[in-house]
C-alpha atoms as a PDB file:
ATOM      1  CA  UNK A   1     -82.991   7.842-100.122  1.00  0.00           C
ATOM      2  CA  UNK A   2     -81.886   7.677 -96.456  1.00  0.00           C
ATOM      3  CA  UNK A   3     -80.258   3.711 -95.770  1.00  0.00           C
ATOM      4  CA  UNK A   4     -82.246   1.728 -93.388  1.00  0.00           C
ATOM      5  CA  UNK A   5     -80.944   1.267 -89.787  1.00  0.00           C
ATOM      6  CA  UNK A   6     -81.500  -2.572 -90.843  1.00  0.00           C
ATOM      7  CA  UNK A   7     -79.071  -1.984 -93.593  1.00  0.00           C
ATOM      8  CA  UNK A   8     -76.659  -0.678 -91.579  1.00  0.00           C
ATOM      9  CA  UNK A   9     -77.611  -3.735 -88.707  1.00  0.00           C
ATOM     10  CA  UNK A  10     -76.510  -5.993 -91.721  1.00  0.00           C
ATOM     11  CA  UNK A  11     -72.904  -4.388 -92.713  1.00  0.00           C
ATOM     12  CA  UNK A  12     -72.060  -3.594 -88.684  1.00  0.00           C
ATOM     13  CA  UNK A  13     -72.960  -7.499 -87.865  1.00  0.00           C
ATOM     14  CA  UNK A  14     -71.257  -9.273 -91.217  1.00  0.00           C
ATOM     15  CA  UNK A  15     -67.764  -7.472 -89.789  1.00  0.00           C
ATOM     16  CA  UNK A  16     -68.546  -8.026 -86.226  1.00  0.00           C
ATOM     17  CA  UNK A  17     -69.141 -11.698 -86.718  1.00  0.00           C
ATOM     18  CA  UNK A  18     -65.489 -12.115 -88.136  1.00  0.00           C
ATOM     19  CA  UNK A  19     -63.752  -9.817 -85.323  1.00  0.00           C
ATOM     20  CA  UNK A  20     -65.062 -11.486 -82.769  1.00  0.00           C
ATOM     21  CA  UNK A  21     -63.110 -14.118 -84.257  1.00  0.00           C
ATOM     22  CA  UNK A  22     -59.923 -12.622 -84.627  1.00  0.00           C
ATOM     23  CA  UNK A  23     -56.928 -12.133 -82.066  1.00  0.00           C
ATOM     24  CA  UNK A  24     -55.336  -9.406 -82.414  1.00  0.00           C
ATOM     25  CA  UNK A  25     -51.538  -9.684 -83.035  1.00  0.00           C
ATOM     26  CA  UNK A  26     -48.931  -7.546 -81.498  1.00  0.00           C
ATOM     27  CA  UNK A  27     -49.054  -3.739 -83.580  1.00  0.00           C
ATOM     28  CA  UNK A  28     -45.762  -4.558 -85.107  1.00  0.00           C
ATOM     29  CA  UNK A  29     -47.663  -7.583 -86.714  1.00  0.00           C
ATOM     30  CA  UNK A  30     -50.234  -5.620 -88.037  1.00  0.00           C
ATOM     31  CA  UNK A  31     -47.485  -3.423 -90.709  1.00  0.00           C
ATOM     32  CA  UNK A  32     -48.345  -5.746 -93.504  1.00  0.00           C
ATOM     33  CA  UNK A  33     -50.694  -8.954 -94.446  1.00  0.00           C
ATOM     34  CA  UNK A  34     -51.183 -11.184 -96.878  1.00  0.00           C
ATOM     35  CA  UNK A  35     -54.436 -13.253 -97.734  1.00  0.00           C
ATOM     36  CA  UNK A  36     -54.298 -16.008 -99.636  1.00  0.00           C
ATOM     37  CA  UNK A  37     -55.737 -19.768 -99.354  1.00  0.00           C
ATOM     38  CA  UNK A  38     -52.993 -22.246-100.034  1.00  0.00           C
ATOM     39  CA  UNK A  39     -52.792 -24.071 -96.707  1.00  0.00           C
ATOM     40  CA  UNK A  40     -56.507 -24.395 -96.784  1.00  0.00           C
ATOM     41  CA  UNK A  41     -58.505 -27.655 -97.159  1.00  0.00           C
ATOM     42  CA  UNK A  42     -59.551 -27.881-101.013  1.00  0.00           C
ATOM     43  CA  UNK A  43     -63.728 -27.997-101.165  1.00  0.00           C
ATOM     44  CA  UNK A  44     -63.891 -26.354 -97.492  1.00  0.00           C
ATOM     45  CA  UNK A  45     -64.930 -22.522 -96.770  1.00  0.00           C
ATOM     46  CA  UNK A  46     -61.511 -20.869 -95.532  1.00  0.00           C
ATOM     47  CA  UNK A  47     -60.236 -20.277 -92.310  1.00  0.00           C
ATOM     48  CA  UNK A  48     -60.251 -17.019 -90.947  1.00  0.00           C
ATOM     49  CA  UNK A  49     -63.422 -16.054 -92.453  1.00  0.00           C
ATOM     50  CA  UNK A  50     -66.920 -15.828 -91.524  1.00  0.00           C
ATOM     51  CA  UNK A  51     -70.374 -14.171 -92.055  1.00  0.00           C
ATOM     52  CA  UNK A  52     -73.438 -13.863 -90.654  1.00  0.00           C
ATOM     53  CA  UNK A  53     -74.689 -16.003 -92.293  1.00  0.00           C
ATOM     54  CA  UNK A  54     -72.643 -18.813 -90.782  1.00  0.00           C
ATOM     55  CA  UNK A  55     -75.536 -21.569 -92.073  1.00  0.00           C
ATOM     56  CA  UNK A  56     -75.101 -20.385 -95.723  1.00  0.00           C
ATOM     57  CA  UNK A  57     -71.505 -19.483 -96.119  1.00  0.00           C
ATOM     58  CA  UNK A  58     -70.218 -22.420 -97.439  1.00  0.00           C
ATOM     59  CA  UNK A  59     -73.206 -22.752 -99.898  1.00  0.00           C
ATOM     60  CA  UNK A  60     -71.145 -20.065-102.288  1.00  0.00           C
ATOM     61  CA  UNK A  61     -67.404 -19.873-101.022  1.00  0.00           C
ATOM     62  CA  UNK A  62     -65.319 -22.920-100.946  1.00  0.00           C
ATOM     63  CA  UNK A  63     -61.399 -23.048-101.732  1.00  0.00           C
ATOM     64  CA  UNK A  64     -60.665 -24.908-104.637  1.00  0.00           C
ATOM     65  CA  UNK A  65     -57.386 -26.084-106.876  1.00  0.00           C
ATOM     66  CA  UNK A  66     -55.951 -25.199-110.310  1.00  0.00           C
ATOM     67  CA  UNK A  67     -52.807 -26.350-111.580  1.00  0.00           C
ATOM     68  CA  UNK A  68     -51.736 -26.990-107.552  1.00  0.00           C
ATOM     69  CA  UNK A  69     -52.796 -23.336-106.887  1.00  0.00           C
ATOM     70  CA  UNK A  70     -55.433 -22.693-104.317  1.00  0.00           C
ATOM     71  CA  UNK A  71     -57.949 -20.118-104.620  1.00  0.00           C
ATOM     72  CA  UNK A  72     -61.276 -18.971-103.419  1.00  0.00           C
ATOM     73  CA  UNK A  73     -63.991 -19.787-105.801  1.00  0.00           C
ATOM     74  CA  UNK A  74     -67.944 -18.553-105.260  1.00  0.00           C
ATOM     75  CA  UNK A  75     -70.990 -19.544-107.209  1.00  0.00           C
ATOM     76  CA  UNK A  76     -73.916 -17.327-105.661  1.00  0.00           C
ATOM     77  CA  UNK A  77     -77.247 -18.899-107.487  1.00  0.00           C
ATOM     78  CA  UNK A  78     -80.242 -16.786-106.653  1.00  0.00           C
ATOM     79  CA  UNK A  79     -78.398 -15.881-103.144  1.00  0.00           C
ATOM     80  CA  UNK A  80     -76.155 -13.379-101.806  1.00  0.00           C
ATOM     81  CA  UNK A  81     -74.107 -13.512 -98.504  1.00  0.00           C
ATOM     82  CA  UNK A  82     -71.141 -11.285 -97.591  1.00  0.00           C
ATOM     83  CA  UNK A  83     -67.992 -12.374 -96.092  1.00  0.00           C
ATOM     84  CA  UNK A  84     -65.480 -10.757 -94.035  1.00  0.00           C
ATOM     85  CA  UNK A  85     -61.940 -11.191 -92.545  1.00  0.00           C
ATOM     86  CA  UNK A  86     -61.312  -8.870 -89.127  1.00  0.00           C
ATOM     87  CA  UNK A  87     -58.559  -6.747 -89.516  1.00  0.00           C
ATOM     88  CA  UNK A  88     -57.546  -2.966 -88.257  1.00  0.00           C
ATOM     89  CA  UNK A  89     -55.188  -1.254 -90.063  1.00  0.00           C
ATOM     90  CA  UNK A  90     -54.320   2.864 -90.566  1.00  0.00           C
ATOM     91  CA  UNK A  91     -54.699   3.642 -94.134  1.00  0.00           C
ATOM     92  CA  UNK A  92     -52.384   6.922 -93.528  1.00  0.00           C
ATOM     93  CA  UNK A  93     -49.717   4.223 -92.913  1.00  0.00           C
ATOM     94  CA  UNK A  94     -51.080   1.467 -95.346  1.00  0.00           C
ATOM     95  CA  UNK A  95     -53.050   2.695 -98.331  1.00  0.00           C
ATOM     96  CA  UNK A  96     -52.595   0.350-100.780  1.00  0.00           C
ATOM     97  CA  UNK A  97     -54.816  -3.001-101.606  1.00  0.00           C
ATOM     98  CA  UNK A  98     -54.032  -5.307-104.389  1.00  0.00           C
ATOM     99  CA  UNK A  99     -55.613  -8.166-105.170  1.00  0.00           C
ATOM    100  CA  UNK A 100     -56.185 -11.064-108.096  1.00  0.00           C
ATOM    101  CA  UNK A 101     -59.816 -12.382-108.956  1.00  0.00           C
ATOM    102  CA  UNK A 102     -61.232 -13.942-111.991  1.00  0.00           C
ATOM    103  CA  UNK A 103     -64.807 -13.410-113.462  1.00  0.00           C
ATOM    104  CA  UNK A 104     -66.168 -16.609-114.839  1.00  0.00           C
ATOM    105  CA  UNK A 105     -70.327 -16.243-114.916  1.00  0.00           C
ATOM    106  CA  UNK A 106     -71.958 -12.828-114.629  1.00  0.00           C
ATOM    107  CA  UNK A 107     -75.309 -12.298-113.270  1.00  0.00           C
ATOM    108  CA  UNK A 108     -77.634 -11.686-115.907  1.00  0.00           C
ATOM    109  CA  UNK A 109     -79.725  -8.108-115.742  1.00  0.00           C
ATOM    110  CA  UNK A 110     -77.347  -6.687-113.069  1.00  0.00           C
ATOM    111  CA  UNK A 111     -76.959  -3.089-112.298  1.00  0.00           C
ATOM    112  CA  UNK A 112     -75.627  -1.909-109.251  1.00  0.00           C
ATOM    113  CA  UNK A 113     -77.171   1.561-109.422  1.00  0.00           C
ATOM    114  CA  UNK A 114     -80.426   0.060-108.752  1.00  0.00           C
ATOM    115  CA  UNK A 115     -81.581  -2.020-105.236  1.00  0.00           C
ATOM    116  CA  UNK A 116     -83.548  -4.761-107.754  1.00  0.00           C
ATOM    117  CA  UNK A 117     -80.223  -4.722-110.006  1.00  0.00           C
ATOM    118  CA  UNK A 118     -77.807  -4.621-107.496  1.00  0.00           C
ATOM    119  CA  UNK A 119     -75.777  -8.362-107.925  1.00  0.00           C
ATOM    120  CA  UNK A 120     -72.427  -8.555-108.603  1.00  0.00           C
ATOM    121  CA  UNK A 121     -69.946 -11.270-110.147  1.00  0.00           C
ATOM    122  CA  UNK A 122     -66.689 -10.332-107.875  1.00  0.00           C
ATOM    123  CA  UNK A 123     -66.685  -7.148-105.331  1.00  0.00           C
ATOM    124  CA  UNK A 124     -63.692  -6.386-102.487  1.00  0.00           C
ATOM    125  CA  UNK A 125     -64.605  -3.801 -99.647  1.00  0.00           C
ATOM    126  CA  UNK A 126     -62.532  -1.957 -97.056  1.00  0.00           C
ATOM    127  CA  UNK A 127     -64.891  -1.548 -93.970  1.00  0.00           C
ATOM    128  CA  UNK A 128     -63.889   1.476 -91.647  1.00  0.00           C
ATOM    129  CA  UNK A 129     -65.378   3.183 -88.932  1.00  0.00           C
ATOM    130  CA  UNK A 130     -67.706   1.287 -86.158  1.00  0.00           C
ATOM    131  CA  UNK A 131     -70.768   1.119 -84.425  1.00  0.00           C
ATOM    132  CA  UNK A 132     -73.113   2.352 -85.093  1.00  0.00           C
ATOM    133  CA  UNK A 133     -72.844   3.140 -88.807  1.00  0.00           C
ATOM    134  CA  UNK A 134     -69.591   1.916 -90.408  1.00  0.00           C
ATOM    135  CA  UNK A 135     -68.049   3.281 -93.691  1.00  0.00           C
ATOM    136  CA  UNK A 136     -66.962   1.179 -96.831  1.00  0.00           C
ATOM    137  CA  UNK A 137     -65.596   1.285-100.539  1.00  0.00           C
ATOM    138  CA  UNK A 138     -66.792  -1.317-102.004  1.00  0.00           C
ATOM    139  CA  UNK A 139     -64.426  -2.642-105.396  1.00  0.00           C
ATOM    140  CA  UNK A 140     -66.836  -4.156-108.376  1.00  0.00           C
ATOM    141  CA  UNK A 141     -66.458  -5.597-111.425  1.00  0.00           C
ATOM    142  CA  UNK A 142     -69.329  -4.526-113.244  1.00  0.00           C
ATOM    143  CA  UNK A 143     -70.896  -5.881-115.935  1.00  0.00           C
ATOM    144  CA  UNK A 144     -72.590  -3.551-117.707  1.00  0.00           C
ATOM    145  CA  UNK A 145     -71.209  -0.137-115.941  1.00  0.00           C
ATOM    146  CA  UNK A 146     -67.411   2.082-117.244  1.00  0.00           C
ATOM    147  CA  UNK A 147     -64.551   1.167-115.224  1.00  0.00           C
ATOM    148  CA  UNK A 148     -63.945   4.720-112.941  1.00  0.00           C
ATOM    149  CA  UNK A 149     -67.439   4.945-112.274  1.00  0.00           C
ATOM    150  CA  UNK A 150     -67.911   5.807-108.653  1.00  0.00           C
ATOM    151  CA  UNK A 151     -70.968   6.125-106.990  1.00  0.00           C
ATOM    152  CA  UNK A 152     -73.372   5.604-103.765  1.00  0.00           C
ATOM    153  CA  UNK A 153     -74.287   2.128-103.488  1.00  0.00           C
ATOM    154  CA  UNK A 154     -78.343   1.946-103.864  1.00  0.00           C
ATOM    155  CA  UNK A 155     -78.616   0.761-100.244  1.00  0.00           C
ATOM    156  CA  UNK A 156     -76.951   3.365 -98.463  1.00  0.00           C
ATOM    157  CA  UNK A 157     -75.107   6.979 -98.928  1.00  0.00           C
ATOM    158  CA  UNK A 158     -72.408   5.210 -96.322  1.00  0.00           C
ATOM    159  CA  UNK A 159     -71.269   2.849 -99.224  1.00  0.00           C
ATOM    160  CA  UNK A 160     -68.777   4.151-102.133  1.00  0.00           C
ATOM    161  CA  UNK A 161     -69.113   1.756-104.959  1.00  0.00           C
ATOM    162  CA  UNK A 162     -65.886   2.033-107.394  1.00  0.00           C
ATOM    163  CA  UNK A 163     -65.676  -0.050-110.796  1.00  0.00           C
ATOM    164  CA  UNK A 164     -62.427  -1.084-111.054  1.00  0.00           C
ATOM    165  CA  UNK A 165     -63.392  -3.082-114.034  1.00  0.00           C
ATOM    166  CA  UNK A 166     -65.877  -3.780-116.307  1.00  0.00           C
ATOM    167  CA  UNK A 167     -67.729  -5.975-119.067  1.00  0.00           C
ATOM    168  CA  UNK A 168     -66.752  -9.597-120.138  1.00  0.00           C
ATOM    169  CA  UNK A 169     -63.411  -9.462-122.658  1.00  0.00           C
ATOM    170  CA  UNK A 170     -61.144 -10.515-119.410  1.00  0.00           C
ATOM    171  CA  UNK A 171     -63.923 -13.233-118.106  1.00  0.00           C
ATOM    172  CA  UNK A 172     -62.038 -16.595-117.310  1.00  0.00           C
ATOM    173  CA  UNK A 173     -59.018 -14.648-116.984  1.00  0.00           C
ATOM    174  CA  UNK A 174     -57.180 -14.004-113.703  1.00  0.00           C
ATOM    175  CA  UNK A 175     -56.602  -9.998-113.619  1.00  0.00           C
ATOM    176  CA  UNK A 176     -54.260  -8.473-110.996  1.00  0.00           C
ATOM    177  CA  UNK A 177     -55.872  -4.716-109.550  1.00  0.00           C
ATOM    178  CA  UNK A 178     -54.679  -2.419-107.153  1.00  0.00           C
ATOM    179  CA  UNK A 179     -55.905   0.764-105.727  1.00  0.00           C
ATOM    180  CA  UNK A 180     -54.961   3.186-103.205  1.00  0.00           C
ATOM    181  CA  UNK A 181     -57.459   3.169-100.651  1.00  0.00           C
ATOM    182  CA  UNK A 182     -56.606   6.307 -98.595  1.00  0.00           C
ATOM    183  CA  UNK A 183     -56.642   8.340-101.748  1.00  0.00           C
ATOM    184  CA  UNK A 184     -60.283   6.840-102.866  1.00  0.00           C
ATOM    185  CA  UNK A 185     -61.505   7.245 -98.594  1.00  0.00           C
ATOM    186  CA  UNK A 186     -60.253  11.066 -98.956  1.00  0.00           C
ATOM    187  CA  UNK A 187     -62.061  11.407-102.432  1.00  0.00           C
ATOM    188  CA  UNK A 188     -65.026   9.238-101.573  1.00  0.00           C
ATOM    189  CA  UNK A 189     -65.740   9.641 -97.617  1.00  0.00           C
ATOM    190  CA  UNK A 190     -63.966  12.985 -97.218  1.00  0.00           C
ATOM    191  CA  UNK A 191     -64.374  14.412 -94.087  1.00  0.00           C
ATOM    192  CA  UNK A 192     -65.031  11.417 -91.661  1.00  0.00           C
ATOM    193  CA  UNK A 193     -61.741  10.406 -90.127  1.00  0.00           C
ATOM    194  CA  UNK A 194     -58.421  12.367 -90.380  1.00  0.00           C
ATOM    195  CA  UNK A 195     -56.414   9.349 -89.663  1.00  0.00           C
ATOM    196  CA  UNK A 196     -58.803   6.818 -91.095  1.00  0.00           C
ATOM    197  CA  UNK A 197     -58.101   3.292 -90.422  1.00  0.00           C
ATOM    198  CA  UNK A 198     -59.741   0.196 -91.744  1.00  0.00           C
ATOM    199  CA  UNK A 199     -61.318  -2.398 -90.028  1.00  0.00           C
ATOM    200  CA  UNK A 200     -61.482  -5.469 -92.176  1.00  0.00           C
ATOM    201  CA  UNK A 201     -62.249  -7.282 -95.650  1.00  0.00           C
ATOM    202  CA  UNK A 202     -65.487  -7.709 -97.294  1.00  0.00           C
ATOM    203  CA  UNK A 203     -65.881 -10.250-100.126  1.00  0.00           C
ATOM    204  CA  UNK A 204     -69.354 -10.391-102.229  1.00  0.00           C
ATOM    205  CA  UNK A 205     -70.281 -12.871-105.244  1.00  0.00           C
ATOM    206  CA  UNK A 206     -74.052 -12.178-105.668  1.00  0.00           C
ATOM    207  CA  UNK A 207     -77.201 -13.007-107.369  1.00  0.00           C
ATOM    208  CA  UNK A 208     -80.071 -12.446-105.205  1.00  0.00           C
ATOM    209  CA  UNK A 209     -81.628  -9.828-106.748  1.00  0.00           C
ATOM    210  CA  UNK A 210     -81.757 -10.587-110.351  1.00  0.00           C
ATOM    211  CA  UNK A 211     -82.326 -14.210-109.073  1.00  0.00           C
ATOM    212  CA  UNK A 212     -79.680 -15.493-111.999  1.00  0.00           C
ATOM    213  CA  UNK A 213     -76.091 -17.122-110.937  1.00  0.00           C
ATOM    214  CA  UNK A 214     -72.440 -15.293-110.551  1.00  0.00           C
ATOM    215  CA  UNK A 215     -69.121 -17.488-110.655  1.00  0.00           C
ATOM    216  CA  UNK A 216     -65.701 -15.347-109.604  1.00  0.00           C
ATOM    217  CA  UNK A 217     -62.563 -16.188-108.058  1.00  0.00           C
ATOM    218  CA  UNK A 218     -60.780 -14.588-105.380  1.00  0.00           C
ATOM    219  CA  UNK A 219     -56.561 -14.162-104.075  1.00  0.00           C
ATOM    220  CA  UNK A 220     -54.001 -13.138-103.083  1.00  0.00           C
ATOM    221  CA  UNK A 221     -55.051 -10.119-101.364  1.00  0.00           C
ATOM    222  CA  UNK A 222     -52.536  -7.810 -99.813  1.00  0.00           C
ATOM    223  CA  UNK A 223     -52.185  -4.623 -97.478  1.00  0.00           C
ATOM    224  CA  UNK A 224     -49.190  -2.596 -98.141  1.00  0.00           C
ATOM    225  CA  UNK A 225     -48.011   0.497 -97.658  1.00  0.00           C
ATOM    226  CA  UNK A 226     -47.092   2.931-100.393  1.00  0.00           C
END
């Protein structure tokens, strides 16, 4: 079924919100970055993020501390808000994303094949394209689907879904991924962009449609290049 202009509204507006924000470095800064949330305030949302949803953000993401190590911790009950942090990048260039997170609750029910099952405990997307229908892969861990599975998100055809991982025999445990994203654009999106290049970071802990509670951690996410 066809995605909803309102649906596409939504994913165009959550990355808008946090370029607007964002000023641009010189292109020679732009080779390589690093996210991660050690010089942020402990109990505060982090800096250099935003959503829409600017009212609700801090509801589920705060940065919190572990054995002096900072971290991005969300606890979605019954709610679900996206958030993003503005960045362009050329995948040709820079394919790779790696990243740590940590799944500590799953949402009960969920299955992200299905709009009324569609919550998730920790998910990671690359945003590309623009206005006025952008492009993403969205990164799950799934709860109840294989690892490898790759599919059309529910909401629209313009959204890849990829489990990285799946189930609960890592929960509480902080598990390092990585993935080249160029490779999973050509596989996934092929045909859109010859030189494809990404336009930011999309973060999701959610529960709103099985109306149960997700706990994850998020870090140390990095751009590289091959």
């Amino acid at each position: 079924m066809p995605a909803s202009p309102h649906y596409f509204m939504k994913l165009f507006l959550a990355l808008l919100s946090v370029l607007l924000l964002w000023d641009p470095p010189p292109l020679l800064a732009q080779s390589l970055f690093k996210l991660n949330f050690e010089n942020d305030e402990v109990g505060k949302f982090p800096a250099g993020w935003s959503s829409r949803d600017k009212e609700n953000m801090g509801r589920i993401y705060s940065v919190q501390s572990e054995g002096g190590h900072r971290f991005l911790h969300a606890d979605a009950q019954g709610i679900g808000i996206q958030i993003g942090y503005g960045k362009t990048w050329t995948l040709n260039e820079f394919p790779i994303l790696r990243w740590r997170w940590r799944a500590l609750l799953f949402p009960e029910g969920s299955d992200e094949t299905k709009k009324r099952g569609n919550d998730n405990v920790l998910s990671v997307y690359v945003v590309s394209g623009g206005w006025p229908i952008p492009s993403s892969i969205k990164y799950t861990w799934s709860d109840s689907l294989p690892a490898g599975t790759a599919f059309d998100s529910p909401l629209s055809g313009r959204t890849k879904i990829i489990v990285v991982r799946s189930g609960r025999s890592m929960a509480g445990n902080w598990v390092a991924e990585e993935r080249n994203v160029l490779a999973d654009y050509r596989r996934l999106l092929r045909g859109r962009e010859k030189s494809p290049s990404a336009r930011g970071i999309l973060l999701l802990t959610d529960s709103d449609d099985t109306m149960t509670r997700a706990v994850g951690d998020y870090d140390d996410i990095n751009v590289a290049p091959k």
